[in-house]
C-alpha atoms as a PDB file:
ATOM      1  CA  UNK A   1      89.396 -58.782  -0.996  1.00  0.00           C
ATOM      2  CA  UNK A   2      86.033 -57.529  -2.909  1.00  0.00           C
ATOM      3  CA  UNK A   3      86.493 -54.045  -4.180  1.00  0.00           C
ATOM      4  CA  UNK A   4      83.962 -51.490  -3.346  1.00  0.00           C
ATOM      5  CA  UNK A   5      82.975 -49.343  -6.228  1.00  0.00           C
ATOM      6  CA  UNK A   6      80.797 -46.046  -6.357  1.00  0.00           C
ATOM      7  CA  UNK A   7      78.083 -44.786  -8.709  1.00  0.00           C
ATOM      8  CA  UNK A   8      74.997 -42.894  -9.426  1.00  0.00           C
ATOM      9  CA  UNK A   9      71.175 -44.425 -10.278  1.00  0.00           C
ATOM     10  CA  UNK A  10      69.363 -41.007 -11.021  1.00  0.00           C
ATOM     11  CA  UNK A  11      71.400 -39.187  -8.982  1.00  0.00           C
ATOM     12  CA  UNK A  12      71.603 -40.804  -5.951  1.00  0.00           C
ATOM     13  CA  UNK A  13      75.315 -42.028  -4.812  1.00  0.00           C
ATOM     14  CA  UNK A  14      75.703 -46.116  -4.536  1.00  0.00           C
ATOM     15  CA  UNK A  15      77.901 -48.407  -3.508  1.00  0.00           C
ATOM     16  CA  UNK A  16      78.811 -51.962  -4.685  1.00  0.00           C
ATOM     17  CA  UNK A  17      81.154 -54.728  -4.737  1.00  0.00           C
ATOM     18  CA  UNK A  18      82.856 -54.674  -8.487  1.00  0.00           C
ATOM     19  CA  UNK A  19      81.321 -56.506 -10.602  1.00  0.00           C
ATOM     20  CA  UNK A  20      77.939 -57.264  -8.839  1.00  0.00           C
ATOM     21  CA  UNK A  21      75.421 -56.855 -11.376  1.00  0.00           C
ATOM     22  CA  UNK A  22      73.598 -53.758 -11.561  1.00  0.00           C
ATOM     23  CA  UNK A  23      70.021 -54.844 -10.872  1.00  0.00           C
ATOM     24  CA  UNK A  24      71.160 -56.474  -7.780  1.00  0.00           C
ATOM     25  CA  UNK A  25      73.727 -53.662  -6.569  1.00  0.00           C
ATOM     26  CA  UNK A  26      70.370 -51.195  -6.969  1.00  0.00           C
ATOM     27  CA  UNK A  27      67.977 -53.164  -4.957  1.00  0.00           C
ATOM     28  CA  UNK A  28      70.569 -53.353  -1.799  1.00  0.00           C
ATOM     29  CA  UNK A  29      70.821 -49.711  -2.407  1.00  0.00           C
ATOM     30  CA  UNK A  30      66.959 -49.287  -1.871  1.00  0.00           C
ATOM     31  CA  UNK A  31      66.379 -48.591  -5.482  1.00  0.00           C
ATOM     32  CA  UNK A  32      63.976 -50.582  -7.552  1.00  0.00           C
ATOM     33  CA  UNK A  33      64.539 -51.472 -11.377  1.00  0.00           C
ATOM     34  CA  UNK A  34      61.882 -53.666 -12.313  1.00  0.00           C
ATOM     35  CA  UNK A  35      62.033 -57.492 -13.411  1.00  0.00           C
ATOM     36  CA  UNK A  36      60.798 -60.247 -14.736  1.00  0.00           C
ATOM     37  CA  UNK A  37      63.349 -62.891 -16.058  1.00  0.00           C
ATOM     38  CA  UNK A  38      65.958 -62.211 -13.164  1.00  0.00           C
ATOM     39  CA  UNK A  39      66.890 -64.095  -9.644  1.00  0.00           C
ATOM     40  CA  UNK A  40      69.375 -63.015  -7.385  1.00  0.00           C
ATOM     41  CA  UNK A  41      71.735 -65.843  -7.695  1.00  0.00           C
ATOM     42  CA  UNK A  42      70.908 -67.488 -11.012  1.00  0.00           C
ATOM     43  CA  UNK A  43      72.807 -66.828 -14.225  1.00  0.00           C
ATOM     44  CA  UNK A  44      71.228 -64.017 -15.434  1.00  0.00           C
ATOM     45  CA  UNK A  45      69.685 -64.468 -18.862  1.00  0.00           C
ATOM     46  CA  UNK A  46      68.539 -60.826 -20.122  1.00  0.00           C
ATOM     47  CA  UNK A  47      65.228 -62.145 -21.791  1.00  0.00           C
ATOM     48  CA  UNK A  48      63.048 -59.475 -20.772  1.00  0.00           C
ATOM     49  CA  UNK A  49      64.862 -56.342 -21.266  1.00  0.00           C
ATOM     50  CA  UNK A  50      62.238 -54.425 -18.590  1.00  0.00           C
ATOM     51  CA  UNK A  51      65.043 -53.583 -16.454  1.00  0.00           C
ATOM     52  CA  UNK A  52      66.528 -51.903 -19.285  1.00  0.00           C
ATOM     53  CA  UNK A  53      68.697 -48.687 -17.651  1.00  0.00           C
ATOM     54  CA  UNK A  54      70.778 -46.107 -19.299  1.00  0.00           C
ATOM     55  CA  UNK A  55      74.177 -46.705 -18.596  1.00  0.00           C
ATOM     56  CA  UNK A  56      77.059 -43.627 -19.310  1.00  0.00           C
ATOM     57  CA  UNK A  57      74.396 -43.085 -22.071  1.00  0.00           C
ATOM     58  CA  UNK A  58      73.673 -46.318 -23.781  1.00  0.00           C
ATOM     59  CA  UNK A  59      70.901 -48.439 -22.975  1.00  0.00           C
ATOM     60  CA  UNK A  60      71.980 -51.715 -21.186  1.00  0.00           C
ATOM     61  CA  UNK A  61      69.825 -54.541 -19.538  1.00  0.00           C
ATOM     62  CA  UNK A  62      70.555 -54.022 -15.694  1.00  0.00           C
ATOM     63  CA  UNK A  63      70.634 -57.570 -15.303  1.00  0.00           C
ATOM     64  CA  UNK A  64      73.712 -58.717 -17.119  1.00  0.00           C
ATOM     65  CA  UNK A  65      75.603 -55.392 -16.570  1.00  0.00           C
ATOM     66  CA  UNK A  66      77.990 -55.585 -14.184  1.00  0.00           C
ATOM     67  CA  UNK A  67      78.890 -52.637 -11.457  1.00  0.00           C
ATOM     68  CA  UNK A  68      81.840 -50.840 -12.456  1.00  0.00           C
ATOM     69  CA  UNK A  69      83.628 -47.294 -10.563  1.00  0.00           C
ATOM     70  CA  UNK A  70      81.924 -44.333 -11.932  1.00  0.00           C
ATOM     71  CA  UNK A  71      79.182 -45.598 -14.058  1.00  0.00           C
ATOM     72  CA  UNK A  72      76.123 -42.990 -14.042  1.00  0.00           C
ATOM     73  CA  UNK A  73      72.720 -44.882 -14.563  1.00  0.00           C
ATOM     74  CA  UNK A  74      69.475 -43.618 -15.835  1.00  0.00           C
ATOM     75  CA  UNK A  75      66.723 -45.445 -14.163  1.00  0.00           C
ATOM     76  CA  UNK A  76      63.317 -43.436 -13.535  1.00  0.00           C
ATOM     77  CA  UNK A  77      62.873 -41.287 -16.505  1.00  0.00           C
ATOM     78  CA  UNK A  78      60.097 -40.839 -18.535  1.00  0.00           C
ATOM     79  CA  UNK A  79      61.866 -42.613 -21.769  1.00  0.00           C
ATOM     80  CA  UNK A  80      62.575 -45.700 -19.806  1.00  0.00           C
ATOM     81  CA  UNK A  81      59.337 -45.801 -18.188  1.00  0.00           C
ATOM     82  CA  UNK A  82      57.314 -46.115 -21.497  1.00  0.00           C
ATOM     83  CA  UNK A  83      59.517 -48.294 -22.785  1.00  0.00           C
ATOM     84  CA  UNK A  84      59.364 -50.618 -19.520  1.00  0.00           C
ATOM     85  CA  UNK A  85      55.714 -49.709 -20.481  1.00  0.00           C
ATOM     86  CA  UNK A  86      55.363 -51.101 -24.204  1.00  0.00           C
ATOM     87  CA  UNK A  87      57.386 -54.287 -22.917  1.00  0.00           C
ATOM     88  CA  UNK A  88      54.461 -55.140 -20.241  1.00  0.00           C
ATOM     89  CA  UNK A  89      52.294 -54.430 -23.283  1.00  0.00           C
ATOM     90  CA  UNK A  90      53.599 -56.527 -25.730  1.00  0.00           C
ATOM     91  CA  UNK A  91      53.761 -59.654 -22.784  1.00  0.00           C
ATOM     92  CA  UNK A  92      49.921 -59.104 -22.037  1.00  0.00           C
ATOM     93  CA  UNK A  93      49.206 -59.321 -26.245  1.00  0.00           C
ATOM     94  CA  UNK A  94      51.708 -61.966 -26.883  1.00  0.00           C
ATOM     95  CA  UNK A  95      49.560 -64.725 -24.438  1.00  0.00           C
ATOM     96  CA  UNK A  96      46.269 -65.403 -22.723  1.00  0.00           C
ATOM     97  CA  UNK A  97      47.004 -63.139 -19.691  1.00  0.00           C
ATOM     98  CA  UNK A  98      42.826 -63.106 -18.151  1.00  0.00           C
ATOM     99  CA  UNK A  99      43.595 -61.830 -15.106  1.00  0.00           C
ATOM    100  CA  UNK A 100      40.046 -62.270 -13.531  1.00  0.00           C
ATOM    101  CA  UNK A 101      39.980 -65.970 -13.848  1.00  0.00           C
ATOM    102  CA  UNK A 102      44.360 -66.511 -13.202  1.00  0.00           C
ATOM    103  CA  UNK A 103      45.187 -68.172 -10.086  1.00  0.00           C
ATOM    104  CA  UNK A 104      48.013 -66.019  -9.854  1.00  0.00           C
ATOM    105  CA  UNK A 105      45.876 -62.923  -9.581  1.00  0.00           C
ATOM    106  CA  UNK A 106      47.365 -60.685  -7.171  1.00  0.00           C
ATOM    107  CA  UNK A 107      50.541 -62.838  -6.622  1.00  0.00           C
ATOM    108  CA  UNK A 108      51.553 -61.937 -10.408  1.00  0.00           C
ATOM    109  CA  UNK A 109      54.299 -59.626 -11.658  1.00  0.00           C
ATOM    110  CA  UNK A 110      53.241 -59.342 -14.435  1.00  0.00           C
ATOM    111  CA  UNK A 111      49.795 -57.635 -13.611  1.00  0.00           C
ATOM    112  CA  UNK A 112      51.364 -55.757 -11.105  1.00  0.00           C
ATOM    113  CA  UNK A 113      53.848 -53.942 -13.455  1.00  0.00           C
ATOM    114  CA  UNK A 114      50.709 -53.639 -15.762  1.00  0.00           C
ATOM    115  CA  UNK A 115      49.355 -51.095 -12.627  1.00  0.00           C
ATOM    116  CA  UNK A 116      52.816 -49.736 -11.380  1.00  0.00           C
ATOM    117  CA  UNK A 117      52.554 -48.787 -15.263  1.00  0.00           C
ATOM    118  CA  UNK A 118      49.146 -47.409 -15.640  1.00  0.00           C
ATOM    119  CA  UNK A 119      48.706 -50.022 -18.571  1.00  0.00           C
ATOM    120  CA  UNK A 120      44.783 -49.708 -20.118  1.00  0.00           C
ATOM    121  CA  UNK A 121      44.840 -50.509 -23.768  1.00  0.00           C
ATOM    122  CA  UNK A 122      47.714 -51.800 -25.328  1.00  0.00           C
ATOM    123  CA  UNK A 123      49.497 -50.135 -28.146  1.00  0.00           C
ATOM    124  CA  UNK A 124      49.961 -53.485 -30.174  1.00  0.00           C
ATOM    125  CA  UNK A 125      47.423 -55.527 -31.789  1.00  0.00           C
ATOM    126  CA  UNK A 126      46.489 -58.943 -30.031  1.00  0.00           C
ATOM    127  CA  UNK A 127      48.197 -61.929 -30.806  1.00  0.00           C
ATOM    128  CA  UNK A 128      45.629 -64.485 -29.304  1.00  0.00           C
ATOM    129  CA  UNK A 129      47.925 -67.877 -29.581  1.00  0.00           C
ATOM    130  CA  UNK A 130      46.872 -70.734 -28.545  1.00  0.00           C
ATOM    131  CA  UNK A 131      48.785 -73.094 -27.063  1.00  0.00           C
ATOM    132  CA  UNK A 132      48.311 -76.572 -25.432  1.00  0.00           C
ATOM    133  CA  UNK A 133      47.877 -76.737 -21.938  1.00  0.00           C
ATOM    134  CA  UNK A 134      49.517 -79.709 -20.012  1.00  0.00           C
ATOM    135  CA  UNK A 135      48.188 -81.200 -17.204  1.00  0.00           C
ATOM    136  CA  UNK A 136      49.239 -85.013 -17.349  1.00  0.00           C
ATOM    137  CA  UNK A 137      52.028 -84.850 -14.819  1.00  0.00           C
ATOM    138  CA  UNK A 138      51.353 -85.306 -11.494  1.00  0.00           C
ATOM    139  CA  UNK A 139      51.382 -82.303  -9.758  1.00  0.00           C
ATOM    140  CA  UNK A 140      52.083 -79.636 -12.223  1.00  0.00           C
ATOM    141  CA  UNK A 141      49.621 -77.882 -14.285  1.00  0.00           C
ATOM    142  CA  UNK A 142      51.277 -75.687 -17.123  1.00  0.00           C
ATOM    143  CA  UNK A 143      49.394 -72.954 -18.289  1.00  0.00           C
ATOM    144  CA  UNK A 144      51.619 -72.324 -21.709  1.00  0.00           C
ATOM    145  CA  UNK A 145      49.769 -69.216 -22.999  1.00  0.00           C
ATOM    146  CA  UNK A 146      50.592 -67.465 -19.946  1.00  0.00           C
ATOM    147  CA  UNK A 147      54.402 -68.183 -20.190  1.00  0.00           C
ATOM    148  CA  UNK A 148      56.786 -65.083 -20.967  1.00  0.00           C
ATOM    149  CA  UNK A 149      59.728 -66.983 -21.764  1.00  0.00           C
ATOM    150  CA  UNK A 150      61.542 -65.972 -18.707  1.00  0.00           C
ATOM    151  CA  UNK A 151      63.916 -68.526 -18.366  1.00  0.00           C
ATOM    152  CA  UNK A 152      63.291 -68.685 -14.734  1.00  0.00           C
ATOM    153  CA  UNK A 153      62.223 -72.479 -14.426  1.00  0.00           C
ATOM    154  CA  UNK A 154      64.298 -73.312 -16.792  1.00  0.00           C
ATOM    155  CA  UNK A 155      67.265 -72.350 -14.984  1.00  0.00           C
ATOM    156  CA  UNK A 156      65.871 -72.965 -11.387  1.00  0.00           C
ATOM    157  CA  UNK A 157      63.601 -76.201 -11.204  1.00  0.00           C
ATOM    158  CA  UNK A 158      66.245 -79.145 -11.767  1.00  0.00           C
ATOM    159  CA  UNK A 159      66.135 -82.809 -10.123  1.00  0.00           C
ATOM    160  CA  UNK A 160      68.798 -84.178  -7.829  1.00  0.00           C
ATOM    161  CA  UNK A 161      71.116 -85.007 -10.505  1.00  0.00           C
ATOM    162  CA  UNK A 162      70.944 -81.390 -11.993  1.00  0.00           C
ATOM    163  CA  UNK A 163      68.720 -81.795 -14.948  1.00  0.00           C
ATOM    164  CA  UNK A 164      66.283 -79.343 -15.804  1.00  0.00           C
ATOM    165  CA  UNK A 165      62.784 -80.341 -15.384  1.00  0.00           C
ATOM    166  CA  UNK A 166      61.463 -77.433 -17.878  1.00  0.00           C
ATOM    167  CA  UNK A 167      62.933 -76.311 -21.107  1.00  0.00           C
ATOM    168  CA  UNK A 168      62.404 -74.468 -24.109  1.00  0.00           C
ATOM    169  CA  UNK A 169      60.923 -76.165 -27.674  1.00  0.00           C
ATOM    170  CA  UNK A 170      60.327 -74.551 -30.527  1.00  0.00           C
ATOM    171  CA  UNK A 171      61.756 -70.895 -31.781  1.00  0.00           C
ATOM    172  CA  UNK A 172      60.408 -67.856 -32.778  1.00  0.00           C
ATOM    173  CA  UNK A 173      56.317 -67.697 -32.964  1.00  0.00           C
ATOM    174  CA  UNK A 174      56.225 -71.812 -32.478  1.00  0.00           C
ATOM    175  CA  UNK A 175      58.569 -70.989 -28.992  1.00  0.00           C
ATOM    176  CA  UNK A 176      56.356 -72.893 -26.017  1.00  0.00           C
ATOM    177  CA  UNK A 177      57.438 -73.657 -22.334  1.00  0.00           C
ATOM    178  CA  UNK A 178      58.149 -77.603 -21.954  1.00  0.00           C
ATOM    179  CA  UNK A 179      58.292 -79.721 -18.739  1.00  0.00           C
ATOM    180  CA  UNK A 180      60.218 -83.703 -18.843  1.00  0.00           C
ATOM    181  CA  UNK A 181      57.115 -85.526 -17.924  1.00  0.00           C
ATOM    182  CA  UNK A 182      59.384 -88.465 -16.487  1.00  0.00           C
ATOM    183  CA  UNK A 183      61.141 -85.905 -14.082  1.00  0.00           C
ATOM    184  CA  UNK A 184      57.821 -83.994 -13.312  1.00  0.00           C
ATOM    185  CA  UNK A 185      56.800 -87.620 -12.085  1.00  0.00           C
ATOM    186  CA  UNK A 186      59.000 -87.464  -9.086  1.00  0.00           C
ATOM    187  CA  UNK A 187      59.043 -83.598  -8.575  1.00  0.00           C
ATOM    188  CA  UNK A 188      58.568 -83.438  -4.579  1.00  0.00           C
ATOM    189  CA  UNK A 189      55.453 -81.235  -3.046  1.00  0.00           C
ATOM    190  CA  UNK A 190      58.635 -78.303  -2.456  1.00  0.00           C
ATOM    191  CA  UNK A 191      60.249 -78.683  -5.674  1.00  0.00           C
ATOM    192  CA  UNK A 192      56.887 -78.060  -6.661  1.00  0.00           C
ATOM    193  CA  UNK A 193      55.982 -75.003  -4.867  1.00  0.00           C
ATOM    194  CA  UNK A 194      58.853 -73.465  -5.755  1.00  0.00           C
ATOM    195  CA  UNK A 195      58.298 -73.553  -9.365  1.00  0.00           C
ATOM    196  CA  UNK A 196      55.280 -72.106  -9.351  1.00  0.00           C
ATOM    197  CA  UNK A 197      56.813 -69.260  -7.234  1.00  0.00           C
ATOM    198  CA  UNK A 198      59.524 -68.805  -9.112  1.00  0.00           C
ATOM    199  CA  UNK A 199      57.502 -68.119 -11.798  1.00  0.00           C
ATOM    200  CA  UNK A 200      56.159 -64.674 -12.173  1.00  0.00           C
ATOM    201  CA  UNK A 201      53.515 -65.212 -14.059  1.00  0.00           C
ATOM    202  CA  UNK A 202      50.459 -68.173 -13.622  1.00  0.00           C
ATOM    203  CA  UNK A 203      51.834 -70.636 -16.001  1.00  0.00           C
ATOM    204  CA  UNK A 204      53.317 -73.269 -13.777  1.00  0.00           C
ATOM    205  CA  UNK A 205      50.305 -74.276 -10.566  1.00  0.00           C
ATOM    206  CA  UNK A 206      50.493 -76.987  -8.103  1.00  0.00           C
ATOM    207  CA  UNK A 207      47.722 -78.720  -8.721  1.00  0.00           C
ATOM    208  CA  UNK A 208      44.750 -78.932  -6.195  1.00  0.00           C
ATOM    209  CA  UNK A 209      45.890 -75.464  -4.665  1.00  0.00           C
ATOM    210  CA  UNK A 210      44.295 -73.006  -6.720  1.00  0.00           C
ATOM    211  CA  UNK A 211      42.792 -69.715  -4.983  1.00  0.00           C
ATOM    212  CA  UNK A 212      43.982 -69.999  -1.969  1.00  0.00           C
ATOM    213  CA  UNK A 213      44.896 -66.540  -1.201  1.00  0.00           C
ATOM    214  CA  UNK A 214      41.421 -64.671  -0.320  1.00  0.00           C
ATOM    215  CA  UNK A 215      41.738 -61.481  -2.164  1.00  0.00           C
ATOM    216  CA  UNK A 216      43.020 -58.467   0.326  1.00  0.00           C
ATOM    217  CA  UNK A 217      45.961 -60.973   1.588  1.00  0.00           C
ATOM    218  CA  UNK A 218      47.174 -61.642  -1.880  1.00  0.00           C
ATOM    219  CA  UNK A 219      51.137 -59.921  -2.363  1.00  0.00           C
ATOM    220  CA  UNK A 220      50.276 -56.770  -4.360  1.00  0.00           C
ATOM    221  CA  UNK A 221      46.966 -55.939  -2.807  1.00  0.00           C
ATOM    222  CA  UNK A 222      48.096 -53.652  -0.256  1.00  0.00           C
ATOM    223  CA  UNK A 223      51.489 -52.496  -1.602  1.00  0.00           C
ATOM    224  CA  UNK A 224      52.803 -51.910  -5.166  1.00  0.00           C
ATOM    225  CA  UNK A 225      55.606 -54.055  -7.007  1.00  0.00           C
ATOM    226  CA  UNK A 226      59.101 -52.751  -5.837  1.00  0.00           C
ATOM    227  CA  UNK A 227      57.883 -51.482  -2.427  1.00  0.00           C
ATOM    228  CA  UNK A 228      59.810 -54.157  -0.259  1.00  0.00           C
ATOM    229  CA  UNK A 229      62.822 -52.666  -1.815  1.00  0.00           C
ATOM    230  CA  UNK A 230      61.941 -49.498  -1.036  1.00  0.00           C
ATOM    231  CA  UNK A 231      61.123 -49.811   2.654  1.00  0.00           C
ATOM    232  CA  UNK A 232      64.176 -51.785   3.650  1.00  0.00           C
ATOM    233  CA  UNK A 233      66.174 -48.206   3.206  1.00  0.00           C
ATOM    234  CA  UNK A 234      63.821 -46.018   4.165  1.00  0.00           C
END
C-alpha cells in the first residue's frame, strides 16, 4: 500500500504518495512550480532547472526530487523568482525566439513564462546562433534555433518499435535538436501532432498547419501559465 506523506510548499500543508516527485505532488495540491523540460509520466530529465525549489534549505530541481515526510519547500519567493527569471532569459538569448512571426505564439511556454515573469530586456548578451532548419521530412518542420534542449521529444516521440524519432547531436555550443529522417517518413498525422505539442516551444510544426489559432483563442491569451492548476483547487 502507497504511503501518504505530509509537507509544506510556502507554507501551505500537502499531501503525497512517498516518493511522487515534487513537481507533480505540487500541481495535485493546486500549487504551480513552473516547467519546461517535465511531463507527468516521463522520466524526468532536470534540463531546465526553472522549477528549481528550496528544499529543507538547499536548492533542488522539483522535478527529480522525490516527496518525502516532512520536507519544507520554498517555492514563491522573491530569490527563486529571479532566478526562474534569468533562466527564461538566458533561453530567449540562447536561440531565435521572434515571437511575432512563431507559429507557436500564444500556445508557447516559453513566452508565457517570459510575461508570468515580467521579462523586458534580458540581462545577458545575445547569442544569435544559427542553426539549420530541416524541413525534408514529410510532415515535420524543425525549427532548431527555437529548441531549448528539453528533452521532451526526445523522450516522448518514438515509433512502434520504441525508437526515438528525435535525438540529441552535438555537445556544448555545437548541441542541435535531430530528427531520424527514415522514421519521420512514417510518423502518422497523431504521432505528429503530438510532437509538436509536446513541445513547449515552436521548434517541431506539422507542416501545412501553421496559424491556425486566431489570436484571442490561442492557450495563454485569456489566462496566465499555471492557472489550470490553480483553478482545479480553488
Amino acid at each position: 500500500m502507497s504511503e501518504t506523506v505530509k509537507f509544506t510548499i510556502d507554507g501551505k500543508e500537502c499531501t503525497a504518495v512517498k516518493g511522487q516527485l515534487l513537481i507533480d505532488a505540487a500541481a495535485d495540491n493546486g500549487i504551480y512550480i513552473p516547467l519546461l523540460c517535465h511531463m507527468r509520466d516521463l522520466v524526468p530529465a532536470g534540463s531546465c532547472r526553472i522549477c528549481t525549489c528550496k528544499v529543507n534549505g538547499r536548492y533542488m530541481s522539483a522535478c527529480t526530487t522525490p516527496v518525502e515526510p516532512g520536507m519544507n519547500i520554498e517555492s514563491n519567493t522573491a530569490e527563486l523568482n529571479d532566478i526562474r527569471k534569468a533562466i527564461v532569459e538566458m533561453l530567449f538569448v540562447e536561440g531565435n525566439h521572434f515571437c511575432p512571426s512563431c507559429e507557436k505564439s500564444g500556445n508557447c511556454d516559453l513566452q508565457a513564462l517570459g510575461y508570468k515573469y515580467q521579462m523586458m530586456v534580458p540581462r545577458f548578451p545575445y547569442a544569435f546562433e544559427r542553426r539549420e532548419l530541416e524541413a525534408s521530412t514529410p510532415k515535420i518542420f524543425l525549427e532548431k534555433n527555437r529548441c531549448i534542449f528539453c528533452k521532451r521529444c526526445v523522450r516522448l516521440i518514438k515509433d512502434e518499435q520504441g525508437r526515438s524519432i528525435f535525438a540529441f547531436k552535438g555537445r556544448g555550443k555545437t548541441l542541435e535538436i535531430n530528427i531520424d529522417k527514415k522514421l519521420a517518413a512514417n510518423m502518422s498525422d497523431d504521432l505528429t501532432m503530438k510532437a509538436m505539442n509536446a513541445c513547449p516551444v515552436g521548434a517541431i510544426l506539422k507542416k501545412e498547419v501553421g496559424f491556425i489559432n486566431s489570436i484571442g483563442t490561442r492557450k495563454y491569451d485569456k489566462e496566465p501559465i499555471g492557472s489550470d492548476i490553480e483553478k482545479i483547487h480553488q
